[in-house]
Protein backbone atom coordinates (compact mmCIF):
# COMPACT_ATOMS: atom_id res chain seq x y z
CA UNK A 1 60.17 177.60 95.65
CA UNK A 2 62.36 179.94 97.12
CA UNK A 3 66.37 180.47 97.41
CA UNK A 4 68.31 177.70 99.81
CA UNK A 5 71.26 178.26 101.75
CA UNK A 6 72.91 174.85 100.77
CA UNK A 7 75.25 175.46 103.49
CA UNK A 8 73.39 176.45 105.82
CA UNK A 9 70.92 173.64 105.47
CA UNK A 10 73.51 171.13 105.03
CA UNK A 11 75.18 172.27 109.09
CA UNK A 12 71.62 172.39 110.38
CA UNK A 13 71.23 168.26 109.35
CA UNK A 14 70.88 166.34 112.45
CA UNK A 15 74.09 164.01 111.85
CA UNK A 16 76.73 163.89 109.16
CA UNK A 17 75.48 161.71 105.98
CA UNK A 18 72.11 161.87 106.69
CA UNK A 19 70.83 163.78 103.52
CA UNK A 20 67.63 166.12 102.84
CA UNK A 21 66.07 165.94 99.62
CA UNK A 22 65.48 169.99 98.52
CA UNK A 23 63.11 168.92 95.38
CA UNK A 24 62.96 167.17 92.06
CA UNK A 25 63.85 168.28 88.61
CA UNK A 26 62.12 165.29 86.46
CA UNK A 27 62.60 161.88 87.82
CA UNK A 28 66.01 163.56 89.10
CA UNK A 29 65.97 163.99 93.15
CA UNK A 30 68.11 167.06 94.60
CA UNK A 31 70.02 166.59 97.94
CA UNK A 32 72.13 168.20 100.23
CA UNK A 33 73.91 166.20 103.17
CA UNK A 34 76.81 167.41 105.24
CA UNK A 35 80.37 165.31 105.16
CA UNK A 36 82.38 164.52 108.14
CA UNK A 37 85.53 162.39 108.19
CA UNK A 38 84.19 158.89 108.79
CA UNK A 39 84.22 156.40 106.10
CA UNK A 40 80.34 155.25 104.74
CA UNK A 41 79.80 151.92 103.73
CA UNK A 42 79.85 150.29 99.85
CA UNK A 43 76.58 150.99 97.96
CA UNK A 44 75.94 150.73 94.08
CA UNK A 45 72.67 152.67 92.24
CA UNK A 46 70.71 151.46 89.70
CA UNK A 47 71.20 154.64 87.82
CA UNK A 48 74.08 157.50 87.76
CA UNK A 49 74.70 159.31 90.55
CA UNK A 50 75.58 162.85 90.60
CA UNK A 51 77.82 164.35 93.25
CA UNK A 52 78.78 168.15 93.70
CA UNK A 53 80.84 168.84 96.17
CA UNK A 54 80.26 172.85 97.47
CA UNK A 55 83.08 172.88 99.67
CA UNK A 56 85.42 170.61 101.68
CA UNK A 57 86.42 167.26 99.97
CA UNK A 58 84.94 163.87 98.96
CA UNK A 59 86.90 160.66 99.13
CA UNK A 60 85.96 158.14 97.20
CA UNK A 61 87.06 154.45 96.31
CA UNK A 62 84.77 153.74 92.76
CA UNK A 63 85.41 150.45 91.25
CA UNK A 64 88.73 150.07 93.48
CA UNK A 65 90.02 153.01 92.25
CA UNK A 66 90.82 155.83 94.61
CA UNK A 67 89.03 159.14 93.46
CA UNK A 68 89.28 162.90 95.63
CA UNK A 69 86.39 165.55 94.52
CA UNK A 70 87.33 169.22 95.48
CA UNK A 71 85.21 172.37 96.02
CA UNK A 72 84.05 173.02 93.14
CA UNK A 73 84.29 169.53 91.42
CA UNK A 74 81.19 167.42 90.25
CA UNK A 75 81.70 163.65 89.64
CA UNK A 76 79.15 161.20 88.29
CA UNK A 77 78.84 157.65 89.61
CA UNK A 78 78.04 155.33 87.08
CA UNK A 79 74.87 153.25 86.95
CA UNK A 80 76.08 149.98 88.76
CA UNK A 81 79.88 151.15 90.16
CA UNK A 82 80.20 149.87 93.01
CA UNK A 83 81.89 152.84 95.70
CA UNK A 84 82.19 154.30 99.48
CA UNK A 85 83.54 157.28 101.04
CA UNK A 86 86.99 157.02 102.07
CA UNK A 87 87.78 158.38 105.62
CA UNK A 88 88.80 162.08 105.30
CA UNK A 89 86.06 163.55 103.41
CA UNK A 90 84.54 166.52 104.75
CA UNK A 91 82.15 169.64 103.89
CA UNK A 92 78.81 170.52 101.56
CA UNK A 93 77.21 167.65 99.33
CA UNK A 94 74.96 168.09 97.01
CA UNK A 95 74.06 164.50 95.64
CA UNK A 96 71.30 164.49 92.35
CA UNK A 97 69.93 160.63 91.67
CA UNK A 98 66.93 159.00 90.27
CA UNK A 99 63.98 158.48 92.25
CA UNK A 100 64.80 155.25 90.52
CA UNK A 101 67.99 154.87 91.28
């Protein structure tokens, strides 16, 4: 495999929170999706969910509980927590799941 330009890749995406999965590292699938300000809907994963954010901001609401990810930041989802993106998030996402999940 060779070098990705998360960025890049991420801004060349069709529409905002649609994701494309990059590869796999064990049962672990890698993605990259770009943000834009609109809210997404409640979801909950069977497993933990990994979320990097490269640069921008997530908002999220996990468990009722407001939570803001910054450049930089990487927060894990617990297996079952139910959360959604607040309005306001923007940038680079790079989310790593289980094919299970």
């Amino acid at each position: 495999m060779t070098a990705v330009d998360l960025r890049a890749t991420a801004a060349g995406l069709p529409q905002a929170w649609s994701s494309r999965a990059l590869g796999r590292v064990g049962a672990t699938s890698v993605k990259v999706l770009r943000m834009d300000e609109l809210p997404v809907q409640e979801e909950s994963h069977a497993t933990d969910e990994a979320l990097l954010v490269l640069d921008g901001r997530l908002e999220l609401e996990v468990g009722g509980t407001p939570v803001s990810v910054r450049a930089g930041e990487l927060y894990v989802v617990p297996a079952g927590a139910a959360h959604t993106v607040r309005p306001g998030s923007h940038g680079t996402l790079v989310i790593m799941e289980s094919a299970d999940g």
